[in-house]
PDB file of N, CA and C in Angstrom:
ATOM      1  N   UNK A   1      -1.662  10.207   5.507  1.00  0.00           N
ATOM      2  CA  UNK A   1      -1.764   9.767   4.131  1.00  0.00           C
ATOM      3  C   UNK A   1      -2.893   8.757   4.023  1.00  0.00           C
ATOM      4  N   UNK A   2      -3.274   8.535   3.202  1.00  0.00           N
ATOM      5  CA  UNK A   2      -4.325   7.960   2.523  1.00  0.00           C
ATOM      6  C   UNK A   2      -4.592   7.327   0.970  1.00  0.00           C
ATOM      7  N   UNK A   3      -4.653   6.028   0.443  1.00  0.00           N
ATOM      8  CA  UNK A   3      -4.678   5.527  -0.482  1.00  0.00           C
ATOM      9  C   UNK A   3      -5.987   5.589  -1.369  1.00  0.00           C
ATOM     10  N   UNK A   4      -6.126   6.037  -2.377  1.00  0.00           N
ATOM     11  CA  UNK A   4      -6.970   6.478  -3.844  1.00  0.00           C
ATOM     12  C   UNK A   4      -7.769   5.481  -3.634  1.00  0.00           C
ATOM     13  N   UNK A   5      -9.317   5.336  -3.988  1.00  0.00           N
ATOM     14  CA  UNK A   5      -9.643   4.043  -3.932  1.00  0.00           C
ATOM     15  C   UNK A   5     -10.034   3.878  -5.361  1.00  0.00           C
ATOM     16  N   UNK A   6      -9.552   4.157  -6.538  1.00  0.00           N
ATOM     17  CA  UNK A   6      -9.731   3.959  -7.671  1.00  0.00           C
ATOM     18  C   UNK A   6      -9.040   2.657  -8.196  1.00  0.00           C
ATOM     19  N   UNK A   7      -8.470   1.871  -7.224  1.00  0.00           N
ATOM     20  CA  UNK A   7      -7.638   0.483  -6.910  1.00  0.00           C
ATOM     21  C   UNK A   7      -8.684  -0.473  -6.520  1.00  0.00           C
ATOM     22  N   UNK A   8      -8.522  -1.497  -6.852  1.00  0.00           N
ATOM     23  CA  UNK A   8      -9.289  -2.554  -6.295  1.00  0.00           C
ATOM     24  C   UNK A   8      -8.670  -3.202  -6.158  1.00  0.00           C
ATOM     25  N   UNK A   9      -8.204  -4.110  -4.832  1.00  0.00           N
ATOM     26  CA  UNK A   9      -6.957  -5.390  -4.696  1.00  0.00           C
ATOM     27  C   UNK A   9      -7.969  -6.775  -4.877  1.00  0.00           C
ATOM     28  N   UNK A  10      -6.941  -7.462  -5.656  1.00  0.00           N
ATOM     29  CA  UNK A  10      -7.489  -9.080  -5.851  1.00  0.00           C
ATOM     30  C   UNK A  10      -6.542  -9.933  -5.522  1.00  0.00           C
ATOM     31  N   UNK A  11      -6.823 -11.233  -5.605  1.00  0.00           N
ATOM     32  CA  UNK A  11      -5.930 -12.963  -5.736  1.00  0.00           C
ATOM     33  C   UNK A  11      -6.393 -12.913  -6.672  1.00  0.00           C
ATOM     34  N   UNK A  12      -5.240 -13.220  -7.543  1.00  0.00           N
ATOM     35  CA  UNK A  12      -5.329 -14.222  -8.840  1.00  0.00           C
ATOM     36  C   UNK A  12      -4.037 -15.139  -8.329  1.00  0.00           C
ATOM     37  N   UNK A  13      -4.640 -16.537  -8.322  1.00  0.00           N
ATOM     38  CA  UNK A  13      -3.446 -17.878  -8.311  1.00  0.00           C
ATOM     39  C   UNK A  13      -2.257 -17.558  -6.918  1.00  0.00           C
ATOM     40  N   UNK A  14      -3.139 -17.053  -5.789  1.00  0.00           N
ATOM     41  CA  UNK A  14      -1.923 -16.417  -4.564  1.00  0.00           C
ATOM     42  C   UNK A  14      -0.916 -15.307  -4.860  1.00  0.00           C
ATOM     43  N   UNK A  15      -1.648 -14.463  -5.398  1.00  0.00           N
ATOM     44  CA  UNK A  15      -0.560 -13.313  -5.869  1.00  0.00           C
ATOM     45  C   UNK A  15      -2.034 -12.349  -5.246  1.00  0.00           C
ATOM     46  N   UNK A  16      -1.740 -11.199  -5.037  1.00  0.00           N
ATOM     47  CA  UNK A  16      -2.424  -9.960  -4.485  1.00  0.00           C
ATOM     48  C   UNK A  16      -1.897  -9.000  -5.106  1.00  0.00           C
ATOM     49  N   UNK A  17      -3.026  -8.569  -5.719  1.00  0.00           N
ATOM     50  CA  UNK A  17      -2.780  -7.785  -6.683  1.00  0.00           C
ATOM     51  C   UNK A  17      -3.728  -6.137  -6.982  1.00  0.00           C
ATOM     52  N   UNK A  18      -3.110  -5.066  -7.349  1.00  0.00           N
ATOM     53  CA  UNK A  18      -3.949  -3.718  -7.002  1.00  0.00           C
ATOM     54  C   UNK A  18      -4.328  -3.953  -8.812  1.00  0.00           C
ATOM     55  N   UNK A  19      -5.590  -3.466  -9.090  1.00  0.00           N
ATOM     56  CA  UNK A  19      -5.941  -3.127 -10.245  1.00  0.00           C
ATOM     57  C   UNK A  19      -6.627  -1.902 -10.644  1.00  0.00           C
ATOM     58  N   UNK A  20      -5.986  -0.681 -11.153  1.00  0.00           N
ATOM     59  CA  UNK A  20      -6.543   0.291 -11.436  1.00  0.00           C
ATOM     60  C   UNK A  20      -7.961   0.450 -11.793  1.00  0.00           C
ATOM     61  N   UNK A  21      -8.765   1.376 -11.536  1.00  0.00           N
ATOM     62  CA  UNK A  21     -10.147   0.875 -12.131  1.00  0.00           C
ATOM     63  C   UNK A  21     -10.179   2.902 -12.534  1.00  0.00           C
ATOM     64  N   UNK A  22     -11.661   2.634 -13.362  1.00  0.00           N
ATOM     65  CA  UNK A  22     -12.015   4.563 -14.119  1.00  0.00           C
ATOM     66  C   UNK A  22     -10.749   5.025 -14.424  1.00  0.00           C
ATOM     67  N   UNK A  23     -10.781   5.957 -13.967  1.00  0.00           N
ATOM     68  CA  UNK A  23      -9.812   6.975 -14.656  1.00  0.00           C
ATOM     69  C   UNK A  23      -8.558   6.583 -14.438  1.00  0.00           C
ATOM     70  N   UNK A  24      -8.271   6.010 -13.236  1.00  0.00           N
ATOM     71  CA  UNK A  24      -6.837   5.513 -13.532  1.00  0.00           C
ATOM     72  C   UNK A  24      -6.230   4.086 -14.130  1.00  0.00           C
ATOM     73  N   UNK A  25      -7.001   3.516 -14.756  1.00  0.00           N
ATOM     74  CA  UNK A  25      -6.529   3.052 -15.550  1.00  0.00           C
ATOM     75  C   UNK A  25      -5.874   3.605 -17.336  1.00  0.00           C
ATOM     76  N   UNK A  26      -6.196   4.934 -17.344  1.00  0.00           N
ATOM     77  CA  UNK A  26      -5.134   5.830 -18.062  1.00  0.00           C
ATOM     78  C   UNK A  26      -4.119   6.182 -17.692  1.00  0.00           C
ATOM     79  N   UNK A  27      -3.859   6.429 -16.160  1.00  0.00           N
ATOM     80  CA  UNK A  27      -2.714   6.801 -15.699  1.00  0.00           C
ATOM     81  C   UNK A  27      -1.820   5.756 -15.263  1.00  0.00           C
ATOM     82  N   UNK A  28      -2.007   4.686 -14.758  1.00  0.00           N
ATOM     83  CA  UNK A  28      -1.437   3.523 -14.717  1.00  0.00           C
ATOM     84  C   UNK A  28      -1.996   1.949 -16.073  1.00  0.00           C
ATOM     85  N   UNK A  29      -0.932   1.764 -16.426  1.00  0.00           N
ATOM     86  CA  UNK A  29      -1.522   0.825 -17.362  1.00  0.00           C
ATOM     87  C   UNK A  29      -1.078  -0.662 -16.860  1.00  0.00           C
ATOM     88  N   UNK A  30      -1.369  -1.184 -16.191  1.00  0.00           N
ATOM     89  CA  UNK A  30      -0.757  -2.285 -15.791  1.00  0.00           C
ATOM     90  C   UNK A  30      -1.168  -2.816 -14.381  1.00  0.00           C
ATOM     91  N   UNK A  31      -0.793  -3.959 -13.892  1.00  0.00           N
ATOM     92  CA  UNK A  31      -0.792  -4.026 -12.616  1.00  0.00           C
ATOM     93  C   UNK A  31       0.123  -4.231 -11.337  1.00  0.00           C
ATOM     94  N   UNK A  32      -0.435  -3.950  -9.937  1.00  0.00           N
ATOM     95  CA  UNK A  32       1.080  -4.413  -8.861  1.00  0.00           C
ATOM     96  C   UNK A  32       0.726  -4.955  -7.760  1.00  0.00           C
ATOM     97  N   UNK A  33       2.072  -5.532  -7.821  1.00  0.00           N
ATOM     98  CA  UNK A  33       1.882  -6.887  -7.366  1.00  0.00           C
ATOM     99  C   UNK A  33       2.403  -6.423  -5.558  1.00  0.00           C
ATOM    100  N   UNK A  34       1.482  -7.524  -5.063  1.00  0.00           N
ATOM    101  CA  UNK A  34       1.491  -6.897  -3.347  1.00  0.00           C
ATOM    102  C   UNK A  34       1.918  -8.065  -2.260  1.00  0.00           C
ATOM    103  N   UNK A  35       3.213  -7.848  -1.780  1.00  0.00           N
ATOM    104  CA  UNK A  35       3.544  -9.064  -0.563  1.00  0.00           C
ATOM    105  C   UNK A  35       2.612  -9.069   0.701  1.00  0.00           C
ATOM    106  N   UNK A  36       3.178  -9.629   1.397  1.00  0.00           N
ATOM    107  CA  UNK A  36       2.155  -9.421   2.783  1.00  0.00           C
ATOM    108  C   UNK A  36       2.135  -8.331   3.324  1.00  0.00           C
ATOM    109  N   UNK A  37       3.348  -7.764   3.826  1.00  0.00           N
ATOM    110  CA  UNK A  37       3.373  -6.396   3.967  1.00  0.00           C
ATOM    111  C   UNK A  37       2.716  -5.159   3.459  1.00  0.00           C
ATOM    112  N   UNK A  38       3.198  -5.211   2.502  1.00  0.00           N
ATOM    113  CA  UNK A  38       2.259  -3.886   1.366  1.00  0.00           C
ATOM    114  C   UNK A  38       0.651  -4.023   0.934  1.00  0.00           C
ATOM    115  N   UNK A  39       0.440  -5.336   1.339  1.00  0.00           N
ATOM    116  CA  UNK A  39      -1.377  -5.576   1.465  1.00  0.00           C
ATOM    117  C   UNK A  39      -1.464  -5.552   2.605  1.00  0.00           C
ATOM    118  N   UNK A  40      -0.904  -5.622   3.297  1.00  0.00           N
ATOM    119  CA  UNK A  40      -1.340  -5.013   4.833  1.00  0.00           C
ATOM    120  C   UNK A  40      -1.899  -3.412   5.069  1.00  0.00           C
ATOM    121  N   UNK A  41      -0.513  -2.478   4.941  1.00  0.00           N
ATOM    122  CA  UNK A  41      -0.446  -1.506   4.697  1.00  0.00           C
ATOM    123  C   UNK A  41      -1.176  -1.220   3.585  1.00  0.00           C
ATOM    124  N   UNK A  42      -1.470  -1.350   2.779  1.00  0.00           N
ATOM    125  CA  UNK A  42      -2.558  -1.066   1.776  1.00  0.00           C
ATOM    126  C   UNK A  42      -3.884  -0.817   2.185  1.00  0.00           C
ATOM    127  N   UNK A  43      -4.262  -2.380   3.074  1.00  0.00           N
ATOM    128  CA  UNK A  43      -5.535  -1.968   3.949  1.00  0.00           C
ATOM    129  C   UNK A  43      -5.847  -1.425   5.185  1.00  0.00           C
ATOM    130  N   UNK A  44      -4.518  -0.752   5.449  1.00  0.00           N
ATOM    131  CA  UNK A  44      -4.625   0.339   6.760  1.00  0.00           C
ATOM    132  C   UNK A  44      -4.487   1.402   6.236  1.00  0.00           C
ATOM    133  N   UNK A  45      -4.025   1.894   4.686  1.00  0.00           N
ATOM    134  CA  UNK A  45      -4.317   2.985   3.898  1.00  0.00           C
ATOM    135  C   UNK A  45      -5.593   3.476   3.726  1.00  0.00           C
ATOM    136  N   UNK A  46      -6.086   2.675   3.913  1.00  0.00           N
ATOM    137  CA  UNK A  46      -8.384   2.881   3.777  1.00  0.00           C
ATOM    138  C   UNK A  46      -8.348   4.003   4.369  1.00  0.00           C
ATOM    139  N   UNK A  47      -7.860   4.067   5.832  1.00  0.00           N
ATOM    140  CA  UNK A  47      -8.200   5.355   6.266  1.00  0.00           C
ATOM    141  C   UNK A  47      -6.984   6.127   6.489  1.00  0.00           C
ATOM    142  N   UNK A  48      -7.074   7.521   6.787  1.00  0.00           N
ATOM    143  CA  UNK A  48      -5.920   8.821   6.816  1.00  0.00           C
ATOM    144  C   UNK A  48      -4.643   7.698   8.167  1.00  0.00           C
ATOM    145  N   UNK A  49      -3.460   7.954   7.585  1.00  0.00           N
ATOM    146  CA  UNK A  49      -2.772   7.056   8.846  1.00  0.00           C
ATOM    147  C   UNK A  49      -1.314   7.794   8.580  1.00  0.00           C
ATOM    148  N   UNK A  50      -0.857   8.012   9.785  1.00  0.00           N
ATOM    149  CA  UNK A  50       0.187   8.851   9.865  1.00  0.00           C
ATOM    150  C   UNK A  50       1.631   7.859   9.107  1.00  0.00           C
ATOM    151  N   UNK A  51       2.790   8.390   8.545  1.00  0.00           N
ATOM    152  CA  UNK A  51       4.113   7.132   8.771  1.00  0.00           C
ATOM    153  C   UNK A  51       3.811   6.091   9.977  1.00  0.00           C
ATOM    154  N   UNK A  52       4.078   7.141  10.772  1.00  0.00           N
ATOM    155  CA  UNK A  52       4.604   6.552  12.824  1.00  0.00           C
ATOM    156  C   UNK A  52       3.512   5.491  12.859  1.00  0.00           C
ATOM    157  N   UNK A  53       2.324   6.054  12.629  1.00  0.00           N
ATOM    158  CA  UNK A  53       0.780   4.752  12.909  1.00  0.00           C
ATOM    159  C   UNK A  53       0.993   3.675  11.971  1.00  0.00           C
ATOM    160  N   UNK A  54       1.377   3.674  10.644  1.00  0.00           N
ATOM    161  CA  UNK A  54       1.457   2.680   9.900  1.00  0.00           C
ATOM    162  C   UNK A  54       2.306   2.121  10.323  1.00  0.00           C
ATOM    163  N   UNK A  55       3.444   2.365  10.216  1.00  0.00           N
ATOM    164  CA  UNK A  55       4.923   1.397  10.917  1.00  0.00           C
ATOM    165  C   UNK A  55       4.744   0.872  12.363  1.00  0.00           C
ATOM    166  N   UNK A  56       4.093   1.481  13.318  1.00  0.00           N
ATOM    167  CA  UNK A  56       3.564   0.685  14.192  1.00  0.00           C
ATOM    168  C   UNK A  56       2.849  -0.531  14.268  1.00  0.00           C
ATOM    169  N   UNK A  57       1.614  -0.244  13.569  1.00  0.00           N
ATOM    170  CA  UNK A  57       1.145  -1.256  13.032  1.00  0.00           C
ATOM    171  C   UNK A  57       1.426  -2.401  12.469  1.00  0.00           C
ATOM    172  N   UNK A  58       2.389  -2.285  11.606  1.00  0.00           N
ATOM    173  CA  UNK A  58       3.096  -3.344  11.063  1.00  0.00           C
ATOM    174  C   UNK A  58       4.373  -4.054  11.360  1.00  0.00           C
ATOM    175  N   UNK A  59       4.459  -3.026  12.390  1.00  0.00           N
ATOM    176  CA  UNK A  59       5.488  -3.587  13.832  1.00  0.00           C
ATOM    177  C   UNK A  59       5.218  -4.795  14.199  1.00  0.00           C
ATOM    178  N   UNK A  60       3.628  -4.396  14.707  1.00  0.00           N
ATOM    179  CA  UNK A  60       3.249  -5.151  15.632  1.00  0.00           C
ATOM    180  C   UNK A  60       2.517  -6.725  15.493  1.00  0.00           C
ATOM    181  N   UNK A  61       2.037  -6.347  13.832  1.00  0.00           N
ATOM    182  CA  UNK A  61       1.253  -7.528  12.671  1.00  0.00           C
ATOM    183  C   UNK A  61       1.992  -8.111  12.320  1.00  0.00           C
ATOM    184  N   UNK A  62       3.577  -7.952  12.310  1.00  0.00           N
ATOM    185  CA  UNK A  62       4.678  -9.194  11.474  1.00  0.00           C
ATOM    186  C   UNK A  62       5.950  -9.274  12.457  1.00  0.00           C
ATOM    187  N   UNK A  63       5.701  -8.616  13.904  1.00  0.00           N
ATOM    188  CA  UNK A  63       6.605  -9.256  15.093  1.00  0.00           C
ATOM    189  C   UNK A  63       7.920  -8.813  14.490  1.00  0.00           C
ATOM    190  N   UNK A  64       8.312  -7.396  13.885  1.00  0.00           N
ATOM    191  CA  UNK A  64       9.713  -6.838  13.481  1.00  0.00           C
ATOM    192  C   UNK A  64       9.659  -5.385  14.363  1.00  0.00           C
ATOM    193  N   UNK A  65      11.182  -5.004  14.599  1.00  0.00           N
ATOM    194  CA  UNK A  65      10.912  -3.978  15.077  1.00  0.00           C
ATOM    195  C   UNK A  65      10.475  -2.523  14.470  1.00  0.00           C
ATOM    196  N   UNK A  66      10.076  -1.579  15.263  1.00  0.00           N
ATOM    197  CA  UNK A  66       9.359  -0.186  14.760  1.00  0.00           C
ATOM    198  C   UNK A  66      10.618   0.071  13.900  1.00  0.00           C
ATOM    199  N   UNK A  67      12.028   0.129  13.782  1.00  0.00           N
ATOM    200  CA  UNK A  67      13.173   0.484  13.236  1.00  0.00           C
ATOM    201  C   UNK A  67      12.630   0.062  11.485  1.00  0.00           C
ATOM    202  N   UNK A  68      12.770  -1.435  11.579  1.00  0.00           N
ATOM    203  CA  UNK A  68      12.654  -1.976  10.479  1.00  0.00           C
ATOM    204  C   UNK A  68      11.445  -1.781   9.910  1.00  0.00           C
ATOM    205  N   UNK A  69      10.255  -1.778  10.505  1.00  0.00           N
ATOM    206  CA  UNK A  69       8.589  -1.246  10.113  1.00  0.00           C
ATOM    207  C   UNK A  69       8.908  -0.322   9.031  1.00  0.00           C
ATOM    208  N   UNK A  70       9.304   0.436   9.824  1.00  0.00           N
ATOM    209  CA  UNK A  70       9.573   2.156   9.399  1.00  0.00           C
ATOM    210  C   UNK A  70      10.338   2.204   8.160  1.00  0.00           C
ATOM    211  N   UNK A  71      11.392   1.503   7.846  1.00  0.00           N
ATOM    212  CA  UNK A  71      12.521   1.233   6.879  1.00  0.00           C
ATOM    213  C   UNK A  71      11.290   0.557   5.242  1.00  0.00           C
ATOM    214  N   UNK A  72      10.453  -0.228   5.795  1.00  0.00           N
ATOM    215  CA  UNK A  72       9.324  -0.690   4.819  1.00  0.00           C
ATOM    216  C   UNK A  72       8.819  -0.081   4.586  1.00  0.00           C
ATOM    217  N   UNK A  73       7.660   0.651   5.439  1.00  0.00           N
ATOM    218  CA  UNK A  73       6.881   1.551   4.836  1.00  0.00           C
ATOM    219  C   UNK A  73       6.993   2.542   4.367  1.00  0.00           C
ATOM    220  N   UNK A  74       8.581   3.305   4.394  1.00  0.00           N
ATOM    221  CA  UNK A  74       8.633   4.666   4.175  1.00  0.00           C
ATOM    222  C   UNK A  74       9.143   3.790   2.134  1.00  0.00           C
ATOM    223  N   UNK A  75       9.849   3.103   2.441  1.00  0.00           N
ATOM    224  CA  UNK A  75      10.390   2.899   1.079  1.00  0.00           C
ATOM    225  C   UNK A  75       8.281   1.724   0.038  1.00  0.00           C
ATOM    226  N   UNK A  76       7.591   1.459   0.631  1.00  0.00           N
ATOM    227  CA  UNK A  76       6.357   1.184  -0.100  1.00  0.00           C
ATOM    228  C   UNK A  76       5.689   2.682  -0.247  1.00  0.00           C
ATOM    229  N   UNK A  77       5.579   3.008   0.654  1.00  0.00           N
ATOM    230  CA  UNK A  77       4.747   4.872   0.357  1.00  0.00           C
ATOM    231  C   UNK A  77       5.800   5.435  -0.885  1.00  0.00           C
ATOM    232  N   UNK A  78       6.530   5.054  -0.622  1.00  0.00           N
ATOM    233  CA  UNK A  78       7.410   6.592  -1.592  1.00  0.00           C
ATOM    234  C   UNK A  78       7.055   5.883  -2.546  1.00  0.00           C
ATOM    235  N   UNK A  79       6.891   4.665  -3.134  1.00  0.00           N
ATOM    236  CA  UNK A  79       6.537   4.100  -4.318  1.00  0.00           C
ATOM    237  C   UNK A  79       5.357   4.253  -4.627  1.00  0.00           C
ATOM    238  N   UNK A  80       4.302   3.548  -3.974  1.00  0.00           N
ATOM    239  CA  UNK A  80       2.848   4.252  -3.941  1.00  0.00           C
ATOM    240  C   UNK A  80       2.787   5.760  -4.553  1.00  0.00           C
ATOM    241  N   UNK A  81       3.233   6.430  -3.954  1.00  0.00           N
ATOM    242  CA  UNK A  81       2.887   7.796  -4.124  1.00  0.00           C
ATOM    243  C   UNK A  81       3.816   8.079  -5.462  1.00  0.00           C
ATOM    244  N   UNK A  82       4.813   7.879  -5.752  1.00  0.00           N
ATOM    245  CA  UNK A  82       5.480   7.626  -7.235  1.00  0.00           C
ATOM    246  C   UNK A  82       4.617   7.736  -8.669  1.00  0.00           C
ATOM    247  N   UNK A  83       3.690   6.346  -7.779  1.00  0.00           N
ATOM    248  CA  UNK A  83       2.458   5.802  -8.966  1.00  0.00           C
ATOM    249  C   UNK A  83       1.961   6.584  -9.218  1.00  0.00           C
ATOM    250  N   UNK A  84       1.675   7.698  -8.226  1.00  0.00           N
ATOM    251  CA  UNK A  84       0.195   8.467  -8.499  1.00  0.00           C
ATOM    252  C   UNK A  84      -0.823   7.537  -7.098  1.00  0.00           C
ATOM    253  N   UNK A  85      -0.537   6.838  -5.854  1.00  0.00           N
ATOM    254  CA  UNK A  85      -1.648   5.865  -5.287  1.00  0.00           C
ATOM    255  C   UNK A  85      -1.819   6.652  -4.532  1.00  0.00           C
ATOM    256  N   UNK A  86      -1.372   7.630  -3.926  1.00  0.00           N
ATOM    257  CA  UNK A  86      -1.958   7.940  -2.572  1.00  0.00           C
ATOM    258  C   UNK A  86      -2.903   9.652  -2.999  1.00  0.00           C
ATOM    259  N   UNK A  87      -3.794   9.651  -1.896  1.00  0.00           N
ATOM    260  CA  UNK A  87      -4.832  11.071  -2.371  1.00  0.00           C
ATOM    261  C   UNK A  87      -3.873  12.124  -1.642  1.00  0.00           C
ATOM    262  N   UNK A  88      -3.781  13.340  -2.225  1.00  0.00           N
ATOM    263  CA  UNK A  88      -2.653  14.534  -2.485  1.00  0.00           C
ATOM    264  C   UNK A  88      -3.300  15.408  -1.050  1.00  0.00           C
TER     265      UNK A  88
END
């Protein structure tokens, strides 16, 4: 999987935040809001990354186990991809 780059993430006031940009800002009207985790994973979305590789990853970046990784990222992707964020 892989994340749209029609997103641009910012700080405004310590908040991290995705902002639709072109065309999807018709399809999403609004913005979302990103913990440490999900801006993590957000910027390991840049490139094609399997479940197993992402949850590893973030295993290993916030010192939790692959169990619990896995329990995060599968429930942030399914949302992501909900939105319309990830490329099909």
């Amino acid at each position: 999987m892989k994340r749209k780059s029609d997103f641009i993430r910012v700080n405004i006031a310590d908040e991290k935040l995705l902002v639709p940009v072109g065309a999807q800002v018709m399809v999403l009207n609004g913005l979302i809001t990103l913990n440490d985790t999900a801006d993590c994973a957000w910027e390991l979305l840049a490139e094609e990354r399997s479940l197993d590789e992402l949850s590893a990853a973030l295993a290993e970046r916030f010192n939790v186990t692959l169990e619990r990784a896995r329990t995060d990222v599968r429930t942030f992707v399914d949302e992501i991809a909900r939105l319309g964020l990830l490329e099909p």
